[in-house]
Protein backbone atom coordinates (compact mmCIF):
# COMPACT_ATOMS: atom_id res chain seq x y z
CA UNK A 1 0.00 0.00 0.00
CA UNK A 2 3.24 2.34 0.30
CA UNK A 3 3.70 2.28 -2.79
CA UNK A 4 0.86 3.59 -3.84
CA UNK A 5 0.72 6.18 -1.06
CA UNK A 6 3.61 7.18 -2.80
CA UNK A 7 2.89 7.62 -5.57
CA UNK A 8 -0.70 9.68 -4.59
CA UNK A 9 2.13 11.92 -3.15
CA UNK A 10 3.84 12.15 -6.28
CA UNK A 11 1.08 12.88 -8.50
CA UNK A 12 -0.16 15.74 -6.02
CA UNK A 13 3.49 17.19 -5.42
CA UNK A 14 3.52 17.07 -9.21
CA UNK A 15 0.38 18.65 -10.04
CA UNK A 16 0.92 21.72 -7.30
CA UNK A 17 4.57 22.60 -8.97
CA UNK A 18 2.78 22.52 -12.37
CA UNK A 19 -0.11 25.04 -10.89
CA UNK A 20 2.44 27.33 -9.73
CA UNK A 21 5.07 27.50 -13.03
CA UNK A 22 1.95 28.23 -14.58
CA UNK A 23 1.71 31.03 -12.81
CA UNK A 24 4.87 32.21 -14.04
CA UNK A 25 5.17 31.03 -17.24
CA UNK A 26 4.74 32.93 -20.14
CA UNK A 27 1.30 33.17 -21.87
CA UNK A 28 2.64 30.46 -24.53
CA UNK A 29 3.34 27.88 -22.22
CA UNK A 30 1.05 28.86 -19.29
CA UNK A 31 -1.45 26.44 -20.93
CA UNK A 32 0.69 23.11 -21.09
CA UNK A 33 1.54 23.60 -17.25
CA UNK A 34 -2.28 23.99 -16.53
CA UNK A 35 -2.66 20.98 -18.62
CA UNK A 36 -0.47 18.95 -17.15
CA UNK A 37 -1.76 20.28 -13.57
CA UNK A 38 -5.05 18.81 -14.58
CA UNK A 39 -3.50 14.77 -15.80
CA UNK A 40 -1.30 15.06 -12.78
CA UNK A 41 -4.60 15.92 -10.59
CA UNK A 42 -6.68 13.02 -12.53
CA UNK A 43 -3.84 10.38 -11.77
CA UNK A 44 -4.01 11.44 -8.10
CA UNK A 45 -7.56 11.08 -8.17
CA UNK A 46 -7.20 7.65 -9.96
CA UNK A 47 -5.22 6.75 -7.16
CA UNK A 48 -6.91 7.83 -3.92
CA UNK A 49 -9.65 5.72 -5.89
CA UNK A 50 -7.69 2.61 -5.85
CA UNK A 51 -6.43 3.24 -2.10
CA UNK A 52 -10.33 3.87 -1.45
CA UNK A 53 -10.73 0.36 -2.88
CA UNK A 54 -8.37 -1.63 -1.00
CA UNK A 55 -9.08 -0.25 2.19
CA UNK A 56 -13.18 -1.41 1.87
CA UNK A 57 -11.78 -4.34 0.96
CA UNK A 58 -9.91 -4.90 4.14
């Protein structure tokens, strides 16, 4: 399960360094780090799912 914890971790710690480049970035490239803010935030999502999962099944 620690790995997956991990990885939830990941995926968030990834997603809020995305949200705040984007708030530097130029106007060109603001969009891909808001993008990839947003698949970063879905994976975590996907994730805390499949923790949610395992932990009704125990």
């Amino acid at each position: 399960m620690s790995g997956f914890q991990a990885k939830l971790e990941r995926y968030e710690s990834l997603a809020a360094e995305c949200q705040r480049t984007a708030k530097t970035a130029n106007e060109s490239n603001q969009g891909f780090y808001l993008r990839a803010s947003e698949h970063y935030r879905q994976l975590a999502d996907e994730v805390r799912a499949l923790i949610a999962t395992f932990d009704l099944a125990a």
